[in-house]
Protein backbone atom coordinates (compact mmCIF):
# COMPACT_ATOMS: atom_id res chain seq x y z
CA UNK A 1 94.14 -23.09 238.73
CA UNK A 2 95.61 -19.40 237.87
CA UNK A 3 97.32 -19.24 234.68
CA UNK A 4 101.24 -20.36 235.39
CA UNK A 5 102.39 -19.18 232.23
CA UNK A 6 105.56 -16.45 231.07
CA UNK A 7 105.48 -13.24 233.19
CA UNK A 8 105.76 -10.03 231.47
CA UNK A 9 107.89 -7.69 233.27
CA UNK A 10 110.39 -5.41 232.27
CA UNK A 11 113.35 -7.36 232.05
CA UNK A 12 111.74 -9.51 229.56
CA UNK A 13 110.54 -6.24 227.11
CA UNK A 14 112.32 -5.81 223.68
CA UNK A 15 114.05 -2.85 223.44
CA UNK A 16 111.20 -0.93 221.85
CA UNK A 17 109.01 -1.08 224.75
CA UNK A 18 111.47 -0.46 227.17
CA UNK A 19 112.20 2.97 225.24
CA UNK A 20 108.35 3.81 225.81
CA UNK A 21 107.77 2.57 229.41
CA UNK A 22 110.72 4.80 230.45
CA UNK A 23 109.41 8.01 228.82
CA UNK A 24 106.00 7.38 230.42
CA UNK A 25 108.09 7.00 233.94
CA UNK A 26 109.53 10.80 232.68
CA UNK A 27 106.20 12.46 232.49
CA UNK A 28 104.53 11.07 235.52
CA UNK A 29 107.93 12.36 237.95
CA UNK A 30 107.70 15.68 236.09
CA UNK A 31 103.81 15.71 237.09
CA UNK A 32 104.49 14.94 240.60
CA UNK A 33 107.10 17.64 240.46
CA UNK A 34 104.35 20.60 238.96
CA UNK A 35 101.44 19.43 241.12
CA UNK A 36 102.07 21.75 244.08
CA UNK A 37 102.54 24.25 241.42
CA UNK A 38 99.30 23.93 239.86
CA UNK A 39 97.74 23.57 243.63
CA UNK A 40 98.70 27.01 244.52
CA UNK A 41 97.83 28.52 241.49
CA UNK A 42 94.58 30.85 240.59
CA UNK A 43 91.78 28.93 239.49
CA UNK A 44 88.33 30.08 237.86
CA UNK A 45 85.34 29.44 239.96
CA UNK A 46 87.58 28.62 243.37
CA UNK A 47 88.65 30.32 246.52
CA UNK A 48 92.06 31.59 245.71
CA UNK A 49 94.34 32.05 248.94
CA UNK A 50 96.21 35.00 247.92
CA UNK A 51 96.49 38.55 249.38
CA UNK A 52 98.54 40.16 246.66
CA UNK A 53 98.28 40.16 242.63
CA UNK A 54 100.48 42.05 239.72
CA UNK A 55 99.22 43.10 236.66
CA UNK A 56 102.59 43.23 234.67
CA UNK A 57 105.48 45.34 235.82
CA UNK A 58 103.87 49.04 237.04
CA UNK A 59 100.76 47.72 238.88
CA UNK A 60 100.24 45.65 241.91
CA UNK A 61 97.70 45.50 244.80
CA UNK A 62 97.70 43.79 248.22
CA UNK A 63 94.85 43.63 250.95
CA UNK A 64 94.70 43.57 254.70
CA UNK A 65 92.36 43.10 257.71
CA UNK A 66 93.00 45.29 260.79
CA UNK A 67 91.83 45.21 263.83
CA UNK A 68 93.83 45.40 266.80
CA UNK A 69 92.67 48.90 267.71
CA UNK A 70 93.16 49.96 271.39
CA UNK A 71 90.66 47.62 274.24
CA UNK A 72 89.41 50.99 275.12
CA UNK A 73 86.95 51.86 272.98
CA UNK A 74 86.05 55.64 274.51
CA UNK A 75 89.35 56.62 272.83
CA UNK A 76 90.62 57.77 269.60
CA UNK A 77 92.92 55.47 267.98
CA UNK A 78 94.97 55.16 264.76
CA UNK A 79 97.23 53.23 262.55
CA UNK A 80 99.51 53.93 259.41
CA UNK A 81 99.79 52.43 256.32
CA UNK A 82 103.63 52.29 255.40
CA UNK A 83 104.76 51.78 251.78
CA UNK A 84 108.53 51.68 251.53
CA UNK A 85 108.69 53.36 247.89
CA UNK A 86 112.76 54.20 248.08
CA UNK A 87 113.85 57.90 247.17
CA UNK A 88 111.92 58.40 243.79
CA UNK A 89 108.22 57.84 243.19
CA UNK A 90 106.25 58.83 240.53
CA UNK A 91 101.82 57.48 240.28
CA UNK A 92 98.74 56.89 241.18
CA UNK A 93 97.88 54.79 245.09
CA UNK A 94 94.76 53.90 245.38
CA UNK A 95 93.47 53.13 248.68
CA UNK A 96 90.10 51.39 248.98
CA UNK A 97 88.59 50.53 252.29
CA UNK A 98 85.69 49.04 253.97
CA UNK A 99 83.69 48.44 257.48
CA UNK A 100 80.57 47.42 258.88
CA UNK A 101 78.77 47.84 261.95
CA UNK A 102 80.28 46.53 264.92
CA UNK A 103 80.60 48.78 268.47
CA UNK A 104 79.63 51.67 266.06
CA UNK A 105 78.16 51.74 262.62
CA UNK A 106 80.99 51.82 260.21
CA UNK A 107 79.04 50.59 257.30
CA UNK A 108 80.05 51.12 253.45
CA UNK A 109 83.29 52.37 252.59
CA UNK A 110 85.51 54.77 250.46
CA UNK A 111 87.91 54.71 247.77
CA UNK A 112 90.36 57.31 247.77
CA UNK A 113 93.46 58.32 245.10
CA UNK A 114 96.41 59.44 246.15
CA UNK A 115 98.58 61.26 243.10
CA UNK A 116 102.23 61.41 243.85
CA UNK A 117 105.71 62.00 242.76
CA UNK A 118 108.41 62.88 244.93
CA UNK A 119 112.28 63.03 244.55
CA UNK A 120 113.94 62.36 247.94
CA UNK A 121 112.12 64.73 250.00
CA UNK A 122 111.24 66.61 247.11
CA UNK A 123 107.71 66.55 246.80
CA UNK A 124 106.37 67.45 243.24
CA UNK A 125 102.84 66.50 243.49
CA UNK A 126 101.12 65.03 246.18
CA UNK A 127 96.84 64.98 245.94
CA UNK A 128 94.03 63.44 247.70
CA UNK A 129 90.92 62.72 245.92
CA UNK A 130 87.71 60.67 247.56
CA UNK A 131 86.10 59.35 244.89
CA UNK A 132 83.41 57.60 247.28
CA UNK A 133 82.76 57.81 250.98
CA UNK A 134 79.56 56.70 253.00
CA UNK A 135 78.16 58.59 255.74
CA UNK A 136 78.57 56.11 258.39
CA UNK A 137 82.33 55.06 257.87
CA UNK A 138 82.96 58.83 257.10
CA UNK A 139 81.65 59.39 261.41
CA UNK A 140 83.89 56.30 262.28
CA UNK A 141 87.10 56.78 260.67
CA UNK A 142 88.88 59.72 258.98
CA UNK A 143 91.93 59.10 256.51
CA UNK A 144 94.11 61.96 255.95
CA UNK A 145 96.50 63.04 253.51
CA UNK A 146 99.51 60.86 252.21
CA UNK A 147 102.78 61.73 254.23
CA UNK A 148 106.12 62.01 252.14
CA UNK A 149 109.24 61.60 253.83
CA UNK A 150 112.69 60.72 251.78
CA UNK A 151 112.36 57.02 251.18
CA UNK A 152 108.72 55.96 252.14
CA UNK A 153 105.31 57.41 251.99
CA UNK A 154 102.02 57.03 254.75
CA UNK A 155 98.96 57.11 255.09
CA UNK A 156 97.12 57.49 258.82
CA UNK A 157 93.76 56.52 259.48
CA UNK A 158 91.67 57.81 263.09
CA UNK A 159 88.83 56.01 264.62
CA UNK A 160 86.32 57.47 266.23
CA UNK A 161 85.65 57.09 269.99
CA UNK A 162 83.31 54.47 270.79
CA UNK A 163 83.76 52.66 267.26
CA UNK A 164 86.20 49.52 267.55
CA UNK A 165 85.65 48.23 264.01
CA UNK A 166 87.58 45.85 261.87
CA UNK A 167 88.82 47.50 258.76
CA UNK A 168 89.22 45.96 255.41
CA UNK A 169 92.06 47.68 253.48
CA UNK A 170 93.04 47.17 249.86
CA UNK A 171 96.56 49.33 248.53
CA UNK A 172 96.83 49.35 245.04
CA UNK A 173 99.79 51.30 243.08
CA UNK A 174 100.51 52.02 239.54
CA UNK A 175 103.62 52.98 239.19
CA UNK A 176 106.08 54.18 236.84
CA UNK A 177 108.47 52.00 238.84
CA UNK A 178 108.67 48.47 239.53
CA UNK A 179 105.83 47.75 241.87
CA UNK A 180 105.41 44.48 243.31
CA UNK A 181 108.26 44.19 245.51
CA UNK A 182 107.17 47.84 247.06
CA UNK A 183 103.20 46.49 247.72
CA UNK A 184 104.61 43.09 248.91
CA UNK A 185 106.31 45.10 251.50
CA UNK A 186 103.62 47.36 252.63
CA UNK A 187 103.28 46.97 256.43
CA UNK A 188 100.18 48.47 258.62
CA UNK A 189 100.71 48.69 262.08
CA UNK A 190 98.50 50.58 265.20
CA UNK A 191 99.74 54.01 266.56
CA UNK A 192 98.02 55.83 268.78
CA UNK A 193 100.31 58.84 268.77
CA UNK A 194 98.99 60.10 265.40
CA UNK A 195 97.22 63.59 265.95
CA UNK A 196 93.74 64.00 264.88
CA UNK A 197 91.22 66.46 266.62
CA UNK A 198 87.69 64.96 267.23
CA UNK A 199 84.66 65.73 266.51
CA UNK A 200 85.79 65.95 262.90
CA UNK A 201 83.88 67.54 259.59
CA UNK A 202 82.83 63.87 258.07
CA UNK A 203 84.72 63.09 255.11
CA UNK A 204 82.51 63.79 251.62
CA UNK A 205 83.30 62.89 248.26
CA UNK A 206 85.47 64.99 246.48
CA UNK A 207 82.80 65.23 243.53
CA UNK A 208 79.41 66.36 243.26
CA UNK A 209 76.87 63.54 243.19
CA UNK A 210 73.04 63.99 240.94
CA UNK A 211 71.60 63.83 244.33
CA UNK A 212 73.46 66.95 246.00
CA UNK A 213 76.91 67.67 247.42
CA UNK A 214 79.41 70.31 248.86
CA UNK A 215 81.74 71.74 246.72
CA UNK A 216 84.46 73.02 248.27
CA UNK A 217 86.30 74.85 245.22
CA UNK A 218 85.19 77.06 242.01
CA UNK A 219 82.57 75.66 240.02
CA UNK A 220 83.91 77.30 236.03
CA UNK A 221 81.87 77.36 233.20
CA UNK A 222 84.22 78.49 230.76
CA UNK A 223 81.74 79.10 227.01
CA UNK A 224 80.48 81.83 225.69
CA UNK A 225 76.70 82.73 226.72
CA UNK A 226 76.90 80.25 229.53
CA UNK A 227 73.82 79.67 231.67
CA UNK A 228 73.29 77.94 234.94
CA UNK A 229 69.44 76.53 235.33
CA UNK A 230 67.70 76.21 238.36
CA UNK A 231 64.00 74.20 238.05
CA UNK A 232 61.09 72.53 239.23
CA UNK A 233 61.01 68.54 238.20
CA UNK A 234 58.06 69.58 236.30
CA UNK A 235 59.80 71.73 234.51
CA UNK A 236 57.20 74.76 234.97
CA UNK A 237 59.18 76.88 237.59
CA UNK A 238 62.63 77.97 236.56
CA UNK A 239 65.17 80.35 236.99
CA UNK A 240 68.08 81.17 234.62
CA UNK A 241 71.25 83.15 235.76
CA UNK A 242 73.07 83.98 231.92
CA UNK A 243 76.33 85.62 231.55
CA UNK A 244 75.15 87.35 228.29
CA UNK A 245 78.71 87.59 227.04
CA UNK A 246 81.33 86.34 224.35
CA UNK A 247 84.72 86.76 223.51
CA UNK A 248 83.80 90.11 221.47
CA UNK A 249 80.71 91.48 223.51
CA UNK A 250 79.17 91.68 226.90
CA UNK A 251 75.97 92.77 227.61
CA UNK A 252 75.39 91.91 231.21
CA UNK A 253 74.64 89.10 233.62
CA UNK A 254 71.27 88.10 233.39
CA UNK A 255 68.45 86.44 235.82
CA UNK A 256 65.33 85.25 233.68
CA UNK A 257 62.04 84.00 235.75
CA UNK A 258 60.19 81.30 233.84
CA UNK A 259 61.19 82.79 230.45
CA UNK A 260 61.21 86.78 231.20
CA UNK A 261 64.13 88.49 232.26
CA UNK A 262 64.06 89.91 235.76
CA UNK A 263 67.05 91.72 236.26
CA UNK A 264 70.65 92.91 234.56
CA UNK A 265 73.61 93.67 235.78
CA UNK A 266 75.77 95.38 233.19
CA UNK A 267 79.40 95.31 232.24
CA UNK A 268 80.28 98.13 234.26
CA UNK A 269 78.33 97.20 237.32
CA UNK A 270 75.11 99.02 237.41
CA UNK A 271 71.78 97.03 238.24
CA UNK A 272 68.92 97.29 236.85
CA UNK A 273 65.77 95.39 237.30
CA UNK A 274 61.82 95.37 235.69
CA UNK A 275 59.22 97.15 236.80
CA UNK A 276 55.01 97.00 236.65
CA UNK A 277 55.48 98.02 233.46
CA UNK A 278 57.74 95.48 232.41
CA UNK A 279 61.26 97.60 231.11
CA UNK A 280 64.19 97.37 233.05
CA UNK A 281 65.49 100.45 235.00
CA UNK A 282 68.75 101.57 236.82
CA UNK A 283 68.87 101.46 240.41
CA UNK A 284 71.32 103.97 240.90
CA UNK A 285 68.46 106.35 238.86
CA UNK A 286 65.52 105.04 241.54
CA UNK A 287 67.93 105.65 244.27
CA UNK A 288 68.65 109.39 242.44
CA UNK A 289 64.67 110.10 242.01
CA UNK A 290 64.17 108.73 246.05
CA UNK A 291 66.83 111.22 246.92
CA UNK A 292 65.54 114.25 245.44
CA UNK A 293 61.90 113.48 246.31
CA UNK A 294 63.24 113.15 250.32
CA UNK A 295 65.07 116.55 249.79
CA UNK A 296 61.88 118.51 249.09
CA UNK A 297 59.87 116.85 251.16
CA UNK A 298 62.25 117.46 253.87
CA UNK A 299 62.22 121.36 252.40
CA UNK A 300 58.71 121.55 252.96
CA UNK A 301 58.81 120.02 256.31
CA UNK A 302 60.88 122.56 257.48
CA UNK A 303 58.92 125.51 255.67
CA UNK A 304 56.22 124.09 257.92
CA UNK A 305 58.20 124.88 260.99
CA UNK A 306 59.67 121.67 261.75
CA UNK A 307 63.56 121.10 261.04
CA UNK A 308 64.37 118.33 258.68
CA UNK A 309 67.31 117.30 257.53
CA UNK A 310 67.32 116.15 253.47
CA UNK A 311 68.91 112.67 254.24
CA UNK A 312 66.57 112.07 257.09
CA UNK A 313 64.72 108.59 257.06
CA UNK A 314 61.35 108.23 255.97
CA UNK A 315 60.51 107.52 259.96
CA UNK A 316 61.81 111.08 260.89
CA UNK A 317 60.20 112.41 258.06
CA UNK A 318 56.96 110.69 259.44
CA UNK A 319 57.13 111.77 262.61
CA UNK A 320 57.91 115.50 261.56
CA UNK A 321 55.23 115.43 259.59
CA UNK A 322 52.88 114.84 262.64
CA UNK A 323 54.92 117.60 264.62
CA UNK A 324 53.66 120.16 261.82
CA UNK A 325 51.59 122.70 263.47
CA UNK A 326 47.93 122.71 262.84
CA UNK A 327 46.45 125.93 261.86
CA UNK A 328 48.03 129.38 260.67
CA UNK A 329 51.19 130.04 262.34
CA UNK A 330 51.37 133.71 263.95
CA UNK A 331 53.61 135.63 265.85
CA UNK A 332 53.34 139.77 267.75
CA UNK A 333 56.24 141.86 267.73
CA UNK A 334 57.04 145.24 269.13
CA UNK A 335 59.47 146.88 266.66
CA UNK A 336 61.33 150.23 267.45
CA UNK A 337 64.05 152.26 265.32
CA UNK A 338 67.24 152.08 266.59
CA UNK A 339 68.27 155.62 264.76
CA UNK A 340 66.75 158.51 263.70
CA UNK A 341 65.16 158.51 260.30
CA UNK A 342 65.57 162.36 258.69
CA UNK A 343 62.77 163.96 256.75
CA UNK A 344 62.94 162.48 253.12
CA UNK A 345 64.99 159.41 254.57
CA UNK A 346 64.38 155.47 255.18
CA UNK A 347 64.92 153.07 257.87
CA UNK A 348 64.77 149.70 258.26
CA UNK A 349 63.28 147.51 261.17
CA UNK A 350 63.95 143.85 261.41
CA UNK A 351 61.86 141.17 263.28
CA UNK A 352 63.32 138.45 265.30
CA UNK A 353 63.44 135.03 263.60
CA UNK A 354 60.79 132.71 262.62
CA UNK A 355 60.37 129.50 262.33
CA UNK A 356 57.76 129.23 259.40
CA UNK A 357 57.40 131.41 255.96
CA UNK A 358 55.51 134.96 255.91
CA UNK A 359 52.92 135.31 254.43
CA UNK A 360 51.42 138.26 255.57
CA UNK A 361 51.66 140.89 258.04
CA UNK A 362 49.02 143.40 260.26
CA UNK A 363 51.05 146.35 261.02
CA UNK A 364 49.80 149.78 263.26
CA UNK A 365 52.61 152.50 263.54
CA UNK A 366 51.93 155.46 265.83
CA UNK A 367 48.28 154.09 266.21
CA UNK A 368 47.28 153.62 263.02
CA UNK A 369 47.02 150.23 261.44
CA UNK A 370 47.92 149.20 258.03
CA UNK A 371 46.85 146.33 256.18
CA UNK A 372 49.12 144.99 253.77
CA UNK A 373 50.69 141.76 252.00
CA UNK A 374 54.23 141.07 252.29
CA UNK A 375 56.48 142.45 249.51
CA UNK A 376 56.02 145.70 247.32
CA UNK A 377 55.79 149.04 248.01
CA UNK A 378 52.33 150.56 249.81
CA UNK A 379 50.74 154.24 248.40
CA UNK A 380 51.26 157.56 250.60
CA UNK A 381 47.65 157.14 251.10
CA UNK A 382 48.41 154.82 254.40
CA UNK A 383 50.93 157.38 255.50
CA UNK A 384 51.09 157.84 259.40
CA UNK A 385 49.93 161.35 260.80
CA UNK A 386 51.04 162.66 257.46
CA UNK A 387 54.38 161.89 258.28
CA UNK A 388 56.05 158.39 257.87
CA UNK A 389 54.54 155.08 255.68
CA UNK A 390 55.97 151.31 255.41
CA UNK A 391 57.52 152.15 251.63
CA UNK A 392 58.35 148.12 251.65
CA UNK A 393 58.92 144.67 253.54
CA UNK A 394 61.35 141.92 252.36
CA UNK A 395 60.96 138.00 253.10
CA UNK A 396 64.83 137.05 254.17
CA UNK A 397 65.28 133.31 254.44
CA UNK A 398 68.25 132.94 257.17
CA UNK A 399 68.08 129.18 256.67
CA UNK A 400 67.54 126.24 258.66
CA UNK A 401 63.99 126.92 257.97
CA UNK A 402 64.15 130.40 259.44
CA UNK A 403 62.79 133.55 257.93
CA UNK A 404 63.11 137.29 259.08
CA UNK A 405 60.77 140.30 257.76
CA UNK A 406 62.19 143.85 257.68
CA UNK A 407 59.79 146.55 256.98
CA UNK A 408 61.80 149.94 255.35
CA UNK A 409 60.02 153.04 256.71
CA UNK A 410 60.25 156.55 254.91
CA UNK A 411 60.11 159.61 256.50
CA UNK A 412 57.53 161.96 253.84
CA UNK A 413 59.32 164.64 252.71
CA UNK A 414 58.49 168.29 253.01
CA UNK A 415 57.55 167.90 256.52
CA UNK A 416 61.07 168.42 258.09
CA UNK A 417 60.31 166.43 260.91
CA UNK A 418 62.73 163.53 261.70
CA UNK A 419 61.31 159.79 263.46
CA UNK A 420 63.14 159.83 266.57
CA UNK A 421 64.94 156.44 267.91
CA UNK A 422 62.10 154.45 269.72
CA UNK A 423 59.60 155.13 267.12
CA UNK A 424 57.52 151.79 267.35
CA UNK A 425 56.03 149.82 264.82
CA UNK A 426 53.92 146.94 266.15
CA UNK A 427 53.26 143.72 263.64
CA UNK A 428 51.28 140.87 263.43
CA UNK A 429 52.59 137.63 261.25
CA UNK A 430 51.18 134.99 259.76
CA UNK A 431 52.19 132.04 257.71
């Protein structure tokens, strides 16, 4: 048989216990009262179900899953991310997104900063930097610049035609405002309206990576003798481009190949670059020296018969070469005074122009022939029928590569006969 005995219950507690028994009644309502509290709350090492998180007063962060693009997939489509920000602004949003492949191969992400500050619809800074992007979600989607209108800012986002791929989103701001009540607001909704021309440029990363890149502003080096190296990942092929220059002097820009210097260009333009025998010279001096060597060779083209100009190419020069005739140039003419020549006087007689240089000349006046070089006088020995001699010839060069000869004929004196007009003088030519 059970024990029958006194029953303790509270009625029958002294006071003491009765103190105690109703503080331990106090704890366990206030632990009933905290336990949904500590259910929702972050834990280590669980799945937390939260989408947003603050990090003191400036700095929140909320994510979201989109995918209610358009059922058509062969179209663009876009949405907007809308942060209600009020009329002053002032930080850094910092979008981070990600995909995978789905119709289309969205996969990998970016992570993009947006630096703004804005006054109403004053707009004092407003910058995009990708810090990250991969190739495939940079054919799939394209996010473009932050939009700031007087009390809210956006941020559109275009899918590609045949892509219909969830996107992960994550908006984080740090603020020099009060931020969570701005990201807890953030809305993203679908509109297709947003303007976006396709096929786009795919979105790159706004730095240059070890493994390449393309830069789309001024790359500064800002030192003094600053090079920029270009080599071989052996190291034994290199090239060197050096601004040879500080704040005091400047001696040129400078491109070295594996340790020598190749070429200069100096401070006041010029170029100059080595030759076989290793010095640098000035380009503007080669281009002098080519000049002057085409002008006489052009001059001696033409003294050949054949017209050249002195900036011809070296093709025309070539082919005027080859249109040099072979042999001795010669020519005939029949000469006559066109006035009388008085005893004791001279005439002259000019030929017809040629196109190649005298050199000498076979004359016969009045049937007898005379011998003689061009230029200088010729002895009263050759006179003709005692009565008239060549006293001289003279070489005029008319230009163009034409040359004339006129002969000067004297009349002996003593003999008081004149040359009439007609009085011939026949002459052979030769260059």
């Amino acid at each position: 048989m059970a024990y029958q005995g006194n029953q303790i219950n509270y009625n029958n507690l002294n006071d003491e216990l009765k103190v105690k028994v109703d503080k331990a009644e106090g704890v366990e309502s206030q632990v009933s009262a905290l336990s949904s509290k500590v259910d929702n709350s972050w834990q280590k090492g669980v799945y937390n179900d939260t989408d947003i998180i603050n990090l003191g007063y400036s700095s929140a962060s909320k994510v979201f899953r989109f995918h209610e693009w358009d059922d058509d997939n062969s179209k663009l489509d876009s949405l907007y991310i809308d942060i209600l920000v009020g009329r002053a602004f002032s930080g850094l949003i910092k979008l981070t997104l990600a995909s995978d492949y789905h119709i289309g191969n969205a996969m990998g992400g970016t992570e993009i900063v947006y630096n703004v500050a804005k006054v109403g619809e004053d707009v004092f800074l407003n910058t995009m930097t990708i810090n990250n992007i991969s190739p495939d979600f940079a054919k799939c989607f394209y996010v473009k610049p932050l939009v700031s209108e007087a009390s809210r800012l956006y941020i559109p986002i275009t899918k590609a035609p045949n892509t219909r791929n969830p996107i992960n989103i994550k908006v984080e701001i740090f603020s020099a405002y009060a931020t969570f009540d701005v990201v807890n607001e953030i809305t993203i909704a679908r509109d297709p309206m947003i303007s976006q021309p396709h096929p786009w440029t795919p979105q790159t990363s706004s730095f240059m990576a070890r493994t390449g890149g393309t830069m789309t502003g001024d790359l500064v080096i800002e030192k003094g003798i600053p090079n920029l190296y270009l080599r071989t990942p052996n190291k034994q092929h290199e090239a060197i481009f050096r601004l040879n220059a500080s704040n005091e002097n400047d001696f040129g820009l400078d491109l070295y190949r594996n340790g020598s210097i190749a070429s200069r260009v100096d401070k006041n333009g010029y170029t100059f670059v080595k030759g076989l025998d290793g010095d640098l010279f000035n380009l503007a001096d080669l281009k002098s020296s080519v000049s002057n060597g085409k002008a006489q060779v052009a001059s001696a083209i033409t003294g050949k018969g054949v017209q050249t100009a002195s900036d011809a190419t070296f093709d025309t020069m070539a082919n005027n070469i080859r249109a040099i005739p072979t042999g001795v140039p010669k020519v005939e003419f029949d000469l006559q005074l066109s006035s009388v020549v008085p005893d004791g006087s001279a005439g002259n007689i000019t030929t017809p122009a040629m196109n190649f240089q005298p050199l000498n000349a076979s004359n016969t006046m009045i049937g007898t022939t005379i011998f003689r070089g061009m230029g200088g006088d010729i002895s009263q020995s050759n006179a003709i029928n005692g009565v008239a001699y060549i006293e001289k010839c003279t070489i005029n060069n008319i230009g163009n590569g034409n040359y004339t000869v006129t002969f000067t004929i004297r009349n002996k004196t003593g003999f008081g006969v004149s040359l009439p007009v007609g009085t011939s003088l026949r002459t052979t030519i030769t260059g």
